[in-house]
PDB file of N, CA and C in Angstrom:
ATOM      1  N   UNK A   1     114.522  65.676 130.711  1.00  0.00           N
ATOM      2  CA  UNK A   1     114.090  66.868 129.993  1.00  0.00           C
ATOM      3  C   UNK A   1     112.923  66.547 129.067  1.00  0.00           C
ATOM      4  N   UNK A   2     112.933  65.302 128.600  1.00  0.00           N
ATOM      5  CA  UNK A   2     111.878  64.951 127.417  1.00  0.00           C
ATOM      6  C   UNK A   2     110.611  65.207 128.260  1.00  0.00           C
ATOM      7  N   UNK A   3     110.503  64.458 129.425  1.00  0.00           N
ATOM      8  CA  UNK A   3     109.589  64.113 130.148  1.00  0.00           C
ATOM      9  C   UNK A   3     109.177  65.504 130.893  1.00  0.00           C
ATOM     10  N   UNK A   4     109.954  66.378 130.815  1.00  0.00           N
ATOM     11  CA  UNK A   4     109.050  67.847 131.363  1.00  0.00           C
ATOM     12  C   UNK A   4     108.507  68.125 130.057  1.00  0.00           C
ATOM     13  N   UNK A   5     109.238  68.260 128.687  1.00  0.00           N
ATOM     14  CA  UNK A   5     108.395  68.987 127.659  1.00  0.00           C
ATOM     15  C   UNK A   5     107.376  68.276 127.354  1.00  0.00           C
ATOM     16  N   UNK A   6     107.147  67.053 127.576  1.00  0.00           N
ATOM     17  CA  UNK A   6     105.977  66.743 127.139  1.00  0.00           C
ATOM     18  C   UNK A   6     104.653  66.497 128.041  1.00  0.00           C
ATOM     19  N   UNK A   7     105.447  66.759 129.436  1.00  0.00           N
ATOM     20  CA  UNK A   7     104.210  67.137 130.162  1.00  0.00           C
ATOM     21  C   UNK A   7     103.730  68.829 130.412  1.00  0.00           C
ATOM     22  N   UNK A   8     105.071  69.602 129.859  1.00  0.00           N
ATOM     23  CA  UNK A   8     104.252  70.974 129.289  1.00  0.00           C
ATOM     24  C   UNK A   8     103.860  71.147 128.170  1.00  0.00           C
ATOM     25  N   UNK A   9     103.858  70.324 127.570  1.00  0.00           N
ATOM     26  CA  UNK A   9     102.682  70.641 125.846  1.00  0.00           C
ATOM     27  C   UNK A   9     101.727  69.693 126.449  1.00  0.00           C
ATOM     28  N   UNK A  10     101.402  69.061 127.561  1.00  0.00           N
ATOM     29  CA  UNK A  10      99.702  68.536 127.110  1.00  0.00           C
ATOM     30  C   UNK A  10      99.375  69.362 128.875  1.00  0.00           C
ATOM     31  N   UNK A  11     100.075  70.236 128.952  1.00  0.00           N
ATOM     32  CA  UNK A  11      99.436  71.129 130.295  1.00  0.00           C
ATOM     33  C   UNK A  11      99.191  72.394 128.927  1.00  0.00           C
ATOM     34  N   UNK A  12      99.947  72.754 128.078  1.00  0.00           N
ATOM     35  CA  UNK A  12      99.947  73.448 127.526  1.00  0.00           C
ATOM     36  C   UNK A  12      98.336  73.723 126.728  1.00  0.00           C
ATOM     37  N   UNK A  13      97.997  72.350 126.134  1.00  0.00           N
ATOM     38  CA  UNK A  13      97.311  71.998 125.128  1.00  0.00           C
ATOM     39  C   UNK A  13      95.883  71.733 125.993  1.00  0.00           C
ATOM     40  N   UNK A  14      95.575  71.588 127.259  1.00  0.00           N
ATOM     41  CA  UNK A  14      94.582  71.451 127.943  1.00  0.00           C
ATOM     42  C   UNK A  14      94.589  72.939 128.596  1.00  0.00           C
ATOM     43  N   UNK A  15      95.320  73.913 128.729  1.00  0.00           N
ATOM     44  CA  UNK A  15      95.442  75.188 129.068  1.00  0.00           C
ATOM     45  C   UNK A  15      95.301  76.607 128.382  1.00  0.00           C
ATOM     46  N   UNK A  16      96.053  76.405 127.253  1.00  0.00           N
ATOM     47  CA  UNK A  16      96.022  77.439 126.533  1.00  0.00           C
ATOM     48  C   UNK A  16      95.235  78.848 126.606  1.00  0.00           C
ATOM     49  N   UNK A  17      93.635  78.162 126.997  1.00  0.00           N
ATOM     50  CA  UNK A  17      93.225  79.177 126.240  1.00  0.00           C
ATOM     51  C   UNK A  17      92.754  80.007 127.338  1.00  0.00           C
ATOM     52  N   UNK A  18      94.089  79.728 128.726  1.00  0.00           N
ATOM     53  CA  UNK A  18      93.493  80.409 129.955  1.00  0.00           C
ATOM     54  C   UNK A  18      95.003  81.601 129.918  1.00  0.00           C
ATOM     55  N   UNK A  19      95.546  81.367 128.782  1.00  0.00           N
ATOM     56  CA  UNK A  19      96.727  81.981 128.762  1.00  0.00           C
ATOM     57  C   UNK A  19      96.651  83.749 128.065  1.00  0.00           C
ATOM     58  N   UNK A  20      97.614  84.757 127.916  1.00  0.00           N
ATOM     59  CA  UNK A  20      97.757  85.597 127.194  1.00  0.00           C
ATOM     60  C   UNK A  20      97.931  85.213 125.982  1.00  0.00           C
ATOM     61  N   UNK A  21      97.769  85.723 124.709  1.00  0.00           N
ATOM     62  CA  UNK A  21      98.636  85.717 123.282  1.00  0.00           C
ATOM     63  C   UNK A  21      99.762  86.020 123.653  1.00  0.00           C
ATOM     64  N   UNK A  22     100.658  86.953 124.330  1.00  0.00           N
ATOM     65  CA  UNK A  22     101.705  86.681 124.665  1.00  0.00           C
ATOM     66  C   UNK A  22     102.444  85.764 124.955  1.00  0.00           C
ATOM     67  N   UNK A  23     101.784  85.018 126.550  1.00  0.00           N
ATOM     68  CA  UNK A  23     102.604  83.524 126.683  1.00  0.00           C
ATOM     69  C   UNK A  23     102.246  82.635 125.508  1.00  0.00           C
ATOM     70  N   UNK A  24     100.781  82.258 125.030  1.00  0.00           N
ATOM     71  CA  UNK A  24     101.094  81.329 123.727  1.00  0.00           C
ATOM     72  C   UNK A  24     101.872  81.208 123.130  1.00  0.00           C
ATOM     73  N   UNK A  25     102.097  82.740 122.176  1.00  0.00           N
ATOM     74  CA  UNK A  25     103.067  82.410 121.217  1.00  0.00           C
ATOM     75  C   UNK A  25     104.424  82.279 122.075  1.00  0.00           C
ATOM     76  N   UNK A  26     104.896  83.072 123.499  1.00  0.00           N
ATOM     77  CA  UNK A  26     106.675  82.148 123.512  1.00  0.00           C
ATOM     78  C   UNK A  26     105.963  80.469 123.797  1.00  0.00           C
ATOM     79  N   UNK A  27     105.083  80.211 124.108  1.00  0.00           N
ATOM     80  CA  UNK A  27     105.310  78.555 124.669  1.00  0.00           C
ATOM     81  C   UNK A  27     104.927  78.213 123.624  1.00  0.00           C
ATOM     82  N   UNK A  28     104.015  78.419 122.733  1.00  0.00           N
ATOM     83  CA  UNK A  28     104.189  77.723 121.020  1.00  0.00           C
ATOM     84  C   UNK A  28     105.521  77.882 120.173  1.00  0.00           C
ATOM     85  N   UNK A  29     106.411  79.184 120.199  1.00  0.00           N
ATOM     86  CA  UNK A  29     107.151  78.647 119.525  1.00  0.00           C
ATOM     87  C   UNK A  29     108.553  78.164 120.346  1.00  0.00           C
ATOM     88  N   UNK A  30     108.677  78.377 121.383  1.00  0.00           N
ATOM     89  CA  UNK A  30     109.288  77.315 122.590  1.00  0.00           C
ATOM     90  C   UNK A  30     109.315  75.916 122.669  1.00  0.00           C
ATOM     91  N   UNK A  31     108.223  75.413 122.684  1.00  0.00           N
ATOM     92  CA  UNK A  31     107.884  74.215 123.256  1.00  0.00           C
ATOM     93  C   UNK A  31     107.197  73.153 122.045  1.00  0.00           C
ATOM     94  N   UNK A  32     106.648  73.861 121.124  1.00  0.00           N
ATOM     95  CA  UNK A  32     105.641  73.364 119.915  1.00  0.00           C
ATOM     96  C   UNK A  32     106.944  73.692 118.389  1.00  0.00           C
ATOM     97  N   UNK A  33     107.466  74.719 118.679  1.00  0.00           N
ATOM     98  CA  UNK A  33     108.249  74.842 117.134  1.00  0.00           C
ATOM     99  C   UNK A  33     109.828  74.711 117.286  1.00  0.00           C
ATOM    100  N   UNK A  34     110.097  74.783 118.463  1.00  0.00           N
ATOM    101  CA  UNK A  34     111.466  74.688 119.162  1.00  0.00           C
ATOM    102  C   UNK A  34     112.457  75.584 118.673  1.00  0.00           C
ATOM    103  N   UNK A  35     111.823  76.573 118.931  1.00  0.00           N
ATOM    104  CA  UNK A  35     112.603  77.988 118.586  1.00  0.00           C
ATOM    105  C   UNK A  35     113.771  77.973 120.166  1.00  0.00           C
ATOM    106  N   UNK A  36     114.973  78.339 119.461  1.00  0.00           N
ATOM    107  CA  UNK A  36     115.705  78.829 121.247  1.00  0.00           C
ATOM    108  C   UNK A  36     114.976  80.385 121.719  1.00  0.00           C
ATOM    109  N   UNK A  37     115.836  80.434 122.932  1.00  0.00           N
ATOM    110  CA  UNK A  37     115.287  81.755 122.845  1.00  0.00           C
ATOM    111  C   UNK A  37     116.045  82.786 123.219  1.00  0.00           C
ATOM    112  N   UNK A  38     117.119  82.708 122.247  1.00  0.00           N
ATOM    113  CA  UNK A  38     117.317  84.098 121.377  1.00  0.00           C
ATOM    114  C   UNK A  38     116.447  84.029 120.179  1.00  0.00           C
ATOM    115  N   UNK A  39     116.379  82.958 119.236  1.00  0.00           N
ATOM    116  CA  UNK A  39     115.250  83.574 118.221  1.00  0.00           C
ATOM    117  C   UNK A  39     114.271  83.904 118.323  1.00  0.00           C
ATOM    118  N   UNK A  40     113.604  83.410 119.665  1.00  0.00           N
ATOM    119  CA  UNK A  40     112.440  84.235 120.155  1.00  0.00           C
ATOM    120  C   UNK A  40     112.212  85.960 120.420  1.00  0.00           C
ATOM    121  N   UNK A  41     113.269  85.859 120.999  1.00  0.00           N
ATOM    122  CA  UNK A  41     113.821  87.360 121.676  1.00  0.00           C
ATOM    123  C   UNK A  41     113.648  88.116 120.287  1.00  0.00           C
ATOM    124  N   UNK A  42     114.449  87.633 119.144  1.00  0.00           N
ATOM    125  CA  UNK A  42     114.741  88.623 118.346  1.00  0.00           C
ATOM    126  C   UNK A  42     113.265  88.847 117.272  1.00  0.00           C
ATOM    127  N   UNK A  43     112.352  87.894 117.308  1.00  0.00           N
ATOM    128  CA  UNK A  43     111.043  87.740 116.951  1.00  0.00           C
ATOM    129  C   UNK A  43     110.417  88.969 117.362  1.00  0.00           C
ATOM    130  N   UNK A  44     110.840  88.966 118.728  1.00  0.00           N
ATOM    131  CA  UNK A  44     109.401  89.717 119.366  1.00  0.00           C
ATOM    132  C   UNK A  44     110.557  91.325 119.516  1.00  0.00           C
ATOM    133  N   UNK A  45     111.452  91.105 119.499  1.00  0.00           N
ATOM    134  CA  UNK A  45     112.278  92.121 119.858  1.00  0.00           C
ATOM    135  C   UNK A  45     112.024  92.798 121.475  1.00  0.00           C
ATOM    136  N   UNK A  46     112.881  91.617 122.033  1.00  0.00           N
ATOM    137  CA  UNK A  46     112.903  92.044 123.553  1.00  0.00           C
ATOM    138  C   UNK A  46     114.154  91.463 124.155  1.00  0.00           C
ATOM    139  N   UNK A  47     114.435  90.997 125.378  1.00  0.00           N
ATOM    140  CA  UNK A  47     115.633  90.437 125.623  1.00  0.00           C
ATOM    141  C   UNK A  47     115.635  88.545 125.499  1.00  0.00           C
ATOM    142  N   UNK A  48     116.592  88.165 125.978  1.00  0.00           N
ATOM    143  CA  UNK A  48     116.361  86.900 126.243  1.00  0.00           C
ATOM    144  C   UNK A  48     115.891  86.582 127.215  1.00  0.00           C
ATOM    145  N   UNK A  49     116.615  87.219 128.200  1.00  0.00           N
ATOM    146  CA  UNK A  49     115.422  86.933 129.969  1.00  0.00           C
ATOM    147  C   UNK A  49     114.778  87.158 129.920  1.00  0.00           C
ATOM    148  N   UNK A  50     114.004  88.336 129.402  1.00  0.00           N
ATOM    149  CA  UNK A  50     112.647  88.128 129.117  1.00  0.00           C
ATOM    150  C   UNK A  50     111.702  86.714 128.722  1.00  0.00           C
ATOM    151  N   UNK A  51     111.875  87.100 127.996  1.00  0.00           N
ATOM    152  CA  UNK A  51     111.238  85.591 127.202  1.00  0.00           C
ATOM    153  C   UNK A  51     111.948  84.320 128.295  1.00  0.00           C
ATOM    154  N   UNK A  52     113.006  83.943 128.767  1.00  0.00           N
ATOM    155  CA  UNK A  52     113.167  83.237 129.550  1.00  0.00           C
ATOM    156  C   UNK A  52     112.147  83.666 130.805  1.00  0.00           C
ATOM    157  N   UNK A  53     111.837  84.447 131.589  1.00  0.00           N
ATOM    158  CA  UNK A  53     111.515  84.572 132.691  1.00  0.00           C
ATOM    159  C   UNK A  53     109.655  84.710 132.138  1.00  0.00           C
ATOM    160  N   UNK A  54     109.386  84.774 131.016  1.00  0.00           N
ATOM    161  CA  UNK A  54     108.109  84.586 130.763  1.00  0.00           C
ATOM    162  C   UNK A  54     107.718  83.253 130.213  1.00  0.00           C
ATOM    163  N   UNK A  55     108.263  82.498 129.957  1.00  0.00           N
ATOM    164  CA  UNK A  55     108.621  81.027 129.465  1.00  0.00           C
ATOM    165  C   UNK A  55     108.432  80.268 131.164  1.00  0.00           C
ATOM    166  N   UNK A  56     109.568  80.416 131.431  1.00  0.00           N
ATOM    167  CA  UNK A  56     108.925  79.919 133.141  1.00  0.00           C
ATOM    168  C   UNK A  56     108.057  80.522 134.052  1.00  0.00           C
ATOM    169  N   UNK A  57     107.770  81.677 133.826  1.00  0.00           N
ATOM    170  CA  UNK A  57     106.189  82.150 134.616  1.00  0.00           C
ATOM    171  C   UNK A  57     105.049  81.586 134.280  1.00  0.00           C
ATOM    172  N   UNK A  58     105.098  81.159 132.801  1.00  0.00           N
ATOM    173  CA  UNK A  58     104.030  80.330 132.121  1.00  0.00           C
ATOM    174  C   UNK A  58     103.645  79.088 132.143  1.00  0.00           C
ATOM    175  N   UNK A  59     105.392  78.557 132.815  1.00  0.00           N
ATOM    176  CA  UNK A  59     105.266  76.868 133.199  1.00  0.00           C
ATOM    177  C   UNK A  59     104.712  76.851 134.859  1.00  0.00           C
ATOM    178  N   UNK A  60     104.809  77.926 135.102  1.00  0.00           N
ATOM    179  CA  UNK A  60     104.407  77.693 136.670  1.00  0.00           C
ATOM    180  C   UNK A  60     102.710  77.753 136.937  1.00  0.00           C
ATOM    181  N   UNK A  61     102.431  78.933 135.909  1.00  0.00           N
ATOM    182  CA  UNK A  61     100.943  79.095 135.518  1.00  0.00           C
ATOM    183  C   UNK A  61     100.270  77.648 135.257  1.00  0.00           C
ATOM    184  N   UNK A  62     101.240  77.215 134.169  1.00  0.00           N
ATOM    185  CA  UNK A  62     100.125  75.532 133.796  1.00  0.00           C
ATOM    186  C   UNK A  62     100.128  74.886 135.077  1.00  0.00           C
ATOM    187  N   UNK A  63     101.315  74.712 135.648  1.00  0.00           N
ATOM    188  CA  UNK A  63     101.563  73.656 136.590  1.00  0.00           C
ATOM    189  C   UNK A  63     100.199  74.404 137.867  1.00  0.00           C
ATOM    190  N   UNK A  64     100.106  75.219 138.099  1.00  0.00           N
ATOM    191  CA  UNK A  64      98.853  76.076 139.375  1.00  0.00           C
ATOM    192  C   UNK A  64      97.732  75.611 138.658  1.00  0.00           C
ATOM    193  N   UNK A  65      97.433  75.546 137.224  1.00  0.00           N
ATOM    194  CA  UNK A  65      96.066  75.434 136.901  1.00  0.00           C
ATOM    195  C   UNK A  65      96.034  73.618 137.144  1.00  0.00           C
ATOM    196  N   UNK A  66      96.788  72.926 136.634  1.00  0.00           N
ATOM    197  CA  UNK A  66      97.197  71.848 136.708  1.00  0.00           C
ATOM    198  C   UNK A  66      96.240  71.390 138.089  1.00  0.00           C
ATOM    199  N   UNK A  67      97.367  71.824 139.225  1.00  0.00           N
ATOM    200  CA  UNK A  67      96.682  71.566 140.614  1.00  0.00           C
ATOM    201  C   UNK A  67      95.461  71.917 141.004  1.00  0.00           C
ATOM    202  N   UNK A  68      95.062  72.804 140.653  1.00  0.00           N
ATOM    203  CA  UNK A  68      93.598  73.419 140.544  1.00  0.00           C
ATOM    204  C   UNK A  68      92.570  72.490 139.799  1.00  0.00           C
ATOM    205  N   UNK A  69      92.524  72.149 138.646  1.00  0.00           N
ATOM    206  CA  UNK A  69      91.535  71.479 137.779  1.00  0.00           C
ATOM    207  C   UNK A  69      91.753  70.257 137.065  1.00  0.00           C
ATOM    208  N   UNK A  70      93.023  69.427 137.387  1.00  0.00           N
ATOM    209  CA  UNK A  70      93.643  68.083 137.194  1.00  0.00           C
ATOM    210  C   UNK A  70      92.855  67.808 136.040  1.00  0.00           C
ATOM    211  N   UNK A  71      92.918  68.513 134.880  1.00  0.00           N
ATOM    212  CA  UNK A  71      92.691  68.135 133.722  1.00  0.00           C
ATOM    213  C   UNK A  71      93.806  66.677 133.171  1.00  0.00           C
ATOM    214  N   UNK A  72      95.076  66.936 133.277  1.00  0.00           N
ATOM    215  CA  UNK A  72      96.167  66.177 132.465  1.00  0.00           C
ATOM    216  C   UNK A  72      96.191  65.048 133.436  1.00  0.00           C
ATOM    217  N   UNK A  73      95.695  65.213 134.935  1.00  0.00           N
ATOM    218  CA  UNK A  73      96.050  64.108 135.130  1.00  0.00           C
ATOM    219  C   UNK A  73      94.840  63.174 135.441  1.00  0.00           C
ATOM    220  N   UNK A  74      93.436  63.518 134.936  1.00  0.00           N
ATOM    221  CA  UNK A  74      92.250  62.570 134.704  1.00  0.00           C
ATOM    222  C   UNK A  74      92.206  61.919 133.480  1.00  0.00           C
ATOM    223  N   UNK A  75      93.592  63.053 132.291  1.00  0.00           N
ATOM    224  CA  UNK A  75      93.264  62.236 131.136  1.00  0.00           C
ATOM    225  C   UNK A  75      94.335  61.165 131.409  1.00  0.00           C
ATOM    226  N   UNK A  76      95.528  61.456 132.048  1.00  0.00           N
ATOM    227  CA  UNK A  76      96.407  60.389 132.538  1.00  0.00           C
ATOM    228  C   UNK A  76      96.011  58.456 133.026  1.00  0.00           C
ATOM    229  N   UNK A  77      94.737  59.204 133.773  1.00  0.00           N
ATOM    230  CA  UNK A  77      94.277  57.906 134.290  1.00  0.00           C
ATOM    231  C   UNK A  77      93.198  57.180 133.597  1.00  0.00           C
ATOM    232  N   UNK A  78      92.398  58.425 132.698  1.00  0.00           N
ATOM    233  CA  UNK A  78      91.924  57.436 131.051  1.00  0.00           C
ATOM    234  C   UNK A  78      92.649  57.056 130.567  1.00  0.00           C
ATOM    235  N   UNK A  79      93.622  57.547 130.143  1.00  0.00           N
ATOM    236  CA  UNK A  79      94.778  56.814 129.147  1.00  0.00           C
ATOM    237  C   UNK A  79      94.915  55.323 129.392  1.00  0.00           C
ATOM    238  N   UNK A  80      95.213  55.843 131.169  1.00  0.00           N
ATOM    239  CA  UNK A  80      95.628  54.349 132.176  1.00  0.00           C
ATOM    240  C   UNK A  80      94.381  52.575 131.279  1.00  0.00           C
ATOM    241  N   UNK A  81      93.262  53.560 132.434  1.00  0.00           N
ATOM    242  CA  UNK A  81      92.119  52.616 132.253  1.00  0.00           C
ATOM    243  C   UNK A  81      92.271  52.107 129.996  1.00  0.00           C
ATOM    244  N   UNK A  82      91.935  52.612 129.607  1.00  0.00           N
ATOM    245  CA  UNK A  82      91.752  52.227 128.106  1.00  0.00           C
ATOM    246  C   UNK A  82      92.644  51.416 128.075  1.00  0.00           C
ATOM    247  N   UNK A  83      94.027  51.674 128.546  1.00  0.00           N
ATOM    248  CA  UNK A  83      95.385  50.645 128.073  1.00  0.00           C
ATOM    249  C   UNK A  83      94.346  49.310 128.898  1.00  0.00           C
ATOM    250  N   UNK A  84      94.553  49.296 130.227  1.00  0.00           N
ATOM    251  CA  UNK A  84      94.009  48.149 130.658  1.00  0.00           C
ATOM    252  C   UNK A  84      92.554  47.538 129.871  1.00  0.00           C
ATOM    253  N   UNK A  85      91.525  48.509 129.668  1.00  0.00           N
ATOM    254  CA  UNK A  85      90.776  47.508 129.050  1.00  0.00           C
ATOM    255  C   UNK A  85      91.281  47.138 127.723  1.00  0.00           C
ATOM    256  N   UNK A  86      91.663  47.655 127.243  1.00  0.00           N
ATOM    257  CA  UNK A  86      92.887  46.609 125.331  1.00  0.00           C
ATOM    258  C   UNK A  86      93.291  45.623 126.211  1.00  0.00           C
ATOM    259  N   UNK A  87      94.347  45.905 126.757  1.00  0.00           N
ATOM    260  CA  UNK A  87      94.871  44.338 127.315  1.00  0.00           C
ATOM    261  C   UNK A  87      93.979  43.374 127.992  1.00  0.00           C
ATOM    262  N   UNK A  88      92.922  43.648 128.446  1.00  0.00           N
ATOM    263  CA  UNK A  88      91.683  42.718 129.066  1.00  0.00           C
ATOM    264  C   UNK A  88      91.370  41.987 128.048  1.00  0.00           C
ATOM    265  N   UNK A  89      90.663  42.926 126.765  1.00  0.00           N
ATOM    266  CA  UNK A  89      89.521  42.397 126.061  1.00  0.00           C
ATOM    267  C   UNK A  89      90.863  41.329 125.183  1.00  0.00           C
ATOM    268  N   UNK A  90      92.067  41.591 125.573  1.00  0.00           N
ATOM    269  CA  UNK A  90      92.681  40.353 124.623  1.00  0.00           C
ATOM    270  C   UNK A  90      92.857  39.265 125.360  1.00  0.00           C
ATOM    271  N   UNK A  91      92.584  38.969 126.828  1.00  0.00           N
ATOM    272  CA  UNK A  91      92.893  38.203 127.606  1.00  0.00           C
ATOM    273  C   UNK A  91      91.917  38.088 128.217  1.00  0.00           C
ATOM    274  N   UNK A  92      91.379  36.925 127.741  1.00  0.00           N
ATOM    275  CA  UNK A  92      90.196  36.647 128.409  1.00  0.00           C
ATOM    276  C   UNK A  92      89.907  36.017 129.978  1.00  0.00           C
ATOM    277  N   UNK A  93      91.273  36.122 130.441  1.00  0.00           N
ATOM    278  CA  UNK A  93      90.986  35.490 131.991  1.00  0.00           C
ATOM    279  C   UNK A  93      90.025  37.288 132.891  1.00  0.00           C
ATOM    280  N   UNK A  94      90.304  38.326 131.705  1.00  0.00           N
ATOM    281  CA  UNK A  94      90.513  39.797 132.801  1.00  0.00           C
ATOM    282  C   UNK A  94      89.084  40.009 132.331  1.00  0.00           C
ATOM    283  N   UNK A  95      88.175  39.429 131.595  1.00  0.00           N
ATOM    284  CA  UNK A  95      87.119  39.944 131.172  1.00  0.00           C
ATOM    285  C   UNK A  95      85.806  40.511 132.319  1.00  0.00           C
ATOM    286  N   UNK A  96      85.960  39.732 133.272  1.00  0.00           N
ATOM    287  CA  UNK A  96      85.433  40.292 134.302  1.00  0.00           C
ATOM    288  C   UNK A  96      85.832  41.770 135.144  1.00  0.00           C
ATOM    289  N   UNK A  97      87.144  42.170 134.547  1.00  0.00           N
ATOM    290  CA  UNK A  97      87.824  43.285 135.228  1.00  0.00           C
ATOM    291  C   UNK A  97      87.355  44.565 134.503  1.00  0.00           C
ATOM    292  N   UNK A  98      86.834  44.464 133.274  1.00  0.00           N
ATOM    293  CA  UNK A  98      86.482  45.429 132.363  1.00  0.00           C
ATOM    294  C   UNK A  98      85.602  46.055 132.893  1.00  0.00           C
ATOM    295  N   UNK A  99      84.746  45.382 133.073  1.00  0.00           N
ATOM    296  CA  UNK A  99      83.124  46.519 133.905  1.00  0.00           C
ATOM    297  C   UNK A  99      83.789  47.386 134.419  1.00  0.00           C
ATOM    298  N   UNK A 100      85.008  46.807 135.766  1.00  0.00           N
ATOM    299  CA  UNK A 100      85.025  47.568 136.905  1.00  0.00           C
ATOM    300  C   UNK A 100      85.970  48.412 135.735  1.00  0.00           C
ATOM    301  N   UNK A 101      86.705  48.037 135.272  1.00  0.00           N
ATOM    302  CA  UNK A 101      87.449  49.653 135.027  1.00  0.00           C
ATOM    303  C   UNK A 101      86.581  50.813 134.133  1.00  0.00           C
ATOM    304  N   UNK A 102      85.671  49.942 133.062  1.00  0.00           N
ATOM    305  CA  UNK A 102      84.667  50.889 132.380  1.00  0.00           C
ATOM    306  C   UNK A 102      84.207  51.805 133.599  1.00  0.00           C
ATOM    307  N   UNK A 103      83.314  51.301 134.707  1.00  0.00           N
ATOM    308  CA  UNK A 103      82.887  52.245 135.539  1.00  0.00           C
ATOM    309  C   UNK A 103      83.724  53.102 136.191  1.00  0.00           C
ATOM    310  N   UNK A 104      84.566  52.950 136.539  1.00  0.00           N
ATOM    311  CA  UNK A 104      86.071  53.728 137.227  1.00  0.00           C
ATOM    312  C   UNK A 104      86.279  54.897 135.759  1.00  0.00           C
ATOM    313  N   UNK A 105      86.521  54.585 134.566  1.00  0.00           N
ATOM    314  CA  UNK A 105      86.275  55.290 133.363  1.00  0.00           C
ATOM    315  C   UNK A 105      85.092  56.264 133.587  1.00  0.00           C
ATOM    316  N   UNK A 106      83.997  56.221 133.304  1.00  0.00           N
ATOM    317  CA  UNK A 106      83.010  57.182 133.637  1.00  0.00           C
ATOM    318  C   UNK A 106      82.804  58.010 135.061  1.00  0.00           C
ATOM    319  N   UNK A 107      83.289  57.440 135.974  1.00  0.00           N
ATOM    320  CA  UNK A 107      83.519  58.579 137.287  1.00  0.00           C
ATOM    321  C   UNK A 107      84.455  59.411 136.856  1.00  0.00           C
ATOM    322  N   UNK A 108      84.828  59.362 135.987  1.00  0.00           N
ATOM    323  CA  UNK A 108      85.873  60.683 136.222  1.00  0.00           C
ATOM    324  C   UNK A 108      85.260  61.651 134.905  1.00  0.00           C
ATOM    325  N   UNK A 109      84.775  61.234 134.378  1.00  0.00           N
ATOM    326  CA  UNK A 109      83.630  62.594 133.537  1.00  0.00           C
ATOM    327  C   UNK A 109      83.232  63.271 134.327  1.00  0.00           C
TER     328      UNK A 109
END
């Protein structure tokens, strides 16, 4: 479970602003303030399935844009590369490996 919410707050957080104010605020205070959702429901004054069934229409939305424009998962593989060059530049047998991942780093800009 950890591991879905936190790959829907950085689909969230690279997405947002392709979203309604509607879905924001349930997936901000869903996912970002950890409201349940009945307190959501009673926020907005609607049901709970509601807000449940707009809560997961919204995760399906990130996950389509997701596949579409692999934002989260180019920053995934910067993340990757940076970890490896830290651990290079401390180990100097990998110092030759750095270029190649620096350049592998800039193809994906």
């Amino acid at each position: 479970m950890l591991e879905k919410t936190t790959r829907i707050n950085y689909l969230f957080d690279f997405y947002q602003s392709l979203l309604t104010p509607k879905q924001r605020n349930y997936m901000e205070l869903y996912y970002l303030e950890d409201y349940s959702l009945g307190e959501i429901s009673e926020t907005f004054n609607v049901s709970r399935q509601a807000v449940y069934d707009n809560i997961r229409r919204t995760e399906a939305m990130l996950e389509e844009y997701e596949d579409k424009l692999l934002l989260y998962g180019k920053f995934e593989k910067r993340q990757q590369l940076i970890q490896k060059i830290i651990e290079a530049v401390n180990d100097t047998e990998q110092n030759n490996q750095v270029h190649d991942w620096l350049e592998q780093l800039q193809e994906l800009e």
